[in-house]
C-alpha atoms as a PDB file:
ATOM      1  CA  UNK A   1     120.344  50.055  29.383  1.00  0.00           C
ATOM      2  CA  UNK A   2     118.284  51.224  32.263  1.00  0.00           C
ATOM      3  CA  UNK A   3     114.898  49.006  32.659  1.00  0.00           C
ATOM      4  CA  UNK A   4     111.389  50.824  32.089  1.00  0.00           C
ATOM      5  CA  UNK A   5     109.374  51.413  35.009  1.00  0.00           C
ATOM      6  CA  UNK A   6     106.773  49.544  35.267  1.00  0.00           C
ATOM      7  CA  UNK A   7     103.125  51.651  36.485  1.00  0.00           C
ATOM      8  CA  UNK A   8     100.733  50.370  38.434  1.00  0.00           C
ATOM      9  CA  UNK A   9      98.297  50.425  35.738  1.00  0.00           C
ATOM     10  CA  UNK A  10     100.648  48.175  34.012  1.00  0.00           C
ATOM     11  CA  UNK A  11     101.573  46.035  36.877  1.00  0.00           C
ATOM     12  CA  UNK A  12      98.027  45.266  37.377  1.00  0.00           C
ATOM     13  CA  UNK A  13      97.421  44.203  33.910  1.00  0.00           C
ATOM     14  CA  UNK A  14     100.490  41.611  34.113  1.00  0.00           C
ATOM     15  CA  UNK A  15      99.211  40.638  37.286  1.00  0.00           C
ATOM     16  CA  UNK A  16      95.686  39.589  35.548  1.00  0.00           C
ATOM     17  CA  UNK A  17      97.523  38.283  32.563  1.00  0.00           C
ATOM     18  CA  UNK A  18      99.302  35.875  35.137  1.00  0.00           C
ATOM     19  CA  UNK A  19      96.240  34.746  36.087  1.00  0.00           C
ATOM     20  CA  UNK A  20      94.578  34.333  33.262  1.00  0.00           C
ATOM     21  CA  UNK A  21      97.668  32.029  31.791  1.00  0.00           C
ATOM     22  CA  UNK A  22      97.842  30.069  34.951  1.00  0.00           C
ATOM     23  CA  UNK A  23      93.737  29.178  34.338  1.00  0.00           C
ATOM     24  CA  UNK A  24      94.072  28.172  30.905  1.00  0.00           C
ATOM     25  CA  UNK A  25      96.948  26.126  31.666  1.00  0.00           C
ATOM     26  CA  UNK A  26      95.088  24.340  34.473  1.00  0.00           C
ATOM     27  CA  UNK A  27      92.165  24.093  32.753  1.00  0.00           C
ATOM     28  CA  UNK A  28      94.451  21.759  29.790  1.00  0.00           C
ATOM     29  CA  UNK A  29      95.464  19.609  32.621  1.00  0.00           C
ATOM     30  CA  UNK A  30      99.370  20.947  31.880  1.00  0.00           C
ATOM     31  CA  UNK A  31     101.977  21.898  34.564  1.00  0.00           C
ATOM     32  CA  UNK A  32     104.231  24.558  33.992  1.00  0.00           C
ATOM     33  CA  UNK A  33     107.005  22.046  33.326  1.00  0.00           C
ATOM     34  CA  UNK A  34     104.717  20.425  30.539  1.00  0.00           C
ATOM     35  CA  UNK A  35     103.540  23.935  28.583  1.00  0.00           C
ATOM     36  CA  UNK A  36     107.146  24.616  28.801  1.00  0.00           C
ATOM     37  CA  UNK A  37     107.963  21.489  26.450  1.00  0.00           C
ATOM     38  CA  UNK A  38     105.066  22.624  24.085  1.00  0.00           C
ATOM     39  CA  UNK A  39     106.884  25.588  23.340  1.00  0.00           C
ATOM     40  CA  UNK A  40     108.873  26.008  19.788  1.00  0.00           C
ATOM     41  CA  UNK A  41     111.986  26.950  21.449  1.00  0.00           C
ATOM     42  CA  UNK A  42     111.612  26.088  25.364  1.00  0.00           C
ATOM     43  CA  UNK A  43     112.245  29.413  26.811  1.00  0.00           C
ATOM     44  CA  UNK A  44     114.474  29.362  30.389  1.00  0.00           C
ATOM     45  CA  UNK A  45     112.371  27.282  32.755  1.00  0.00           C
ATOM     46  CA  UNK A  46     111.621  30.418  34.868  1.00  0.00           C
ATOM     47  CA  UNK A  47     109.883  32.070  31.898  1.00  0.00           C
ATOM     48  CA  UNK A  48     106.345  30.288  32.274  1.00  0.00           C
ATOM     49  CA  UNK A  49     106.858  31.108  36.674  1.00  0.00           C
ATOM     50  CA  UNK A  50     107.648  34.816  35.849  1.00  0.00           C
ATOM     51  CA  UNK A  51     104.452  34.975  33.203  1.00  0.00           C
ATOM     52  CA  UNK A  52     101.829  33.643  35.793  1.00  0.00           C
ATOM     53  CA  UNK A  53     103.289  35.622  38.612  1.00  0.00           C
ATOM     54  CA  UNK A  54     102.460  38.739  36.709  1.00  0.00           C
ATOM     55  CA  UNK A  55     106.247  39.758  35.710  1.00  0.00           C
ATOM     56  CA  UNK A  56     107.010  41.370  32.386  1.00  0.00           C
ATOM     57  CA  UNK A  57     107.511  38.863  29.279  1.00  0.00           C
ATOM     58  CA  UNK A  58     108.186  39.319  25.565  1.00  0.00           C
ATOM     59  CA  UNK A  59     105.222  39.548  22.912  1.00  0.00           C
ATOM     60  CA  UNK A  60     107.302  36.669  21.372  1.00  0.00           C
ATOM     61  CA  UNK A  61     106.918  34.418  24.492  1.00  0.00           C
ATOM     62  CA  UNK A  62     103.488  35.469  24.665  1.00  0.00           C
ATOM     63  CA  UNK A  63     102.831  34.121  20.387  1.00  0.00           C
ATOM     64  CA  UNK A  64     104.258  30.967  21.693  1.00  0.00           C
ATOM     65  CA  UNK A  65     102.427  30.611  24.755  1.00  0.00           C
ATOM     66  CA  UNK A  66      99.161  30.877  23.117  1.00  0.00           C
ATOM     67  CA  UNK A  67     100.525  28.487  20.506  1.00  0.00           C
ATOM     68  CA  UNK A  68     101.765  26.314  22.905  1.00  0.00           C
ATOM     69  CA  UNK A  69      98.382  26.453  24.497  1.00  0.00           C
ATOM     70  CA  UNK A  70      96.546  26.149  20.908  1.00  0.00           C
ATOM     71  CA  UNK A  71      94.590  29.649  21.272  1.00  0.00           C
ATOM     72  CA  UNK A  72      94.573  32.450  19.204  1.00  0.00           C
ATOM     73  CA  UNK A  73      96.913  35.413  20.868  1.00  0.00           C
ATOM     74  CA  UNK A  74      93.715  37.360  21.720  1.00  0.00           C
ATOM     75  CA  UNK A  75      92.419  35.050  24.015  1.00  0.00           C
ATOM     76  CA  UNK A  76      95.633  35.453  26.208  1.00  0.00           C
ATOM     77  CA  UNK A  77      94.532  39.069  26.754  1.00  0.00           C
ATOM     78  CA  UNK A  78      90.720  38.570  26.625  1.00  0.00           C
ATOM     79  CA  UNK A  79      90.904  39.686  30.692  1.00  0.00           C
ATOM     80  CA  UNK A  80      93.001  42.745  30.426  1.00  0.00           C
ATOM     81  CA  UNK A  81      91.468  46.189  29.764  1.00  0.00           C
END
């Protein structure tokens, strides 16, 4: 199966996603290593790297990151329009 393209318009909003993940994160005091063990199922340990550096994840990743992170979903995409 061929991969989607990703637009720009797209690639931005990861991109700010990232970003916004890597400030809650820090803002809990966690490393990536530590949100990783906070996960239900720890993804593969690049999964939480790929996320903040604004690379394409699954909507299942992301429910678990904000649970991991003890926010409602929402809030992970509160900075992407």
């Amino acid at each position: 199966m061929k991969a989607k393209k990703i637009t720009p318009e797209n690639q931005r909003r990861l991109e700010i996603f990232g970003m916004y993940m890597r400030e809650l994160r820090r803002n809990q005091g966690l490393t990536q290593i530590e949100l990783r063990k906070n996960l239900s199922t720890p993804p593969h340990r690049n999964t939480i790297i790929r996320a903040e550096a604004g690379k394409n994840i699954s909507i299942l990743t992301a429910f678990e990151l904000a649970d991991a992170l003890d926010i409602e979903i929402k809030e992970l995409f509160e900075m992407v329009d």
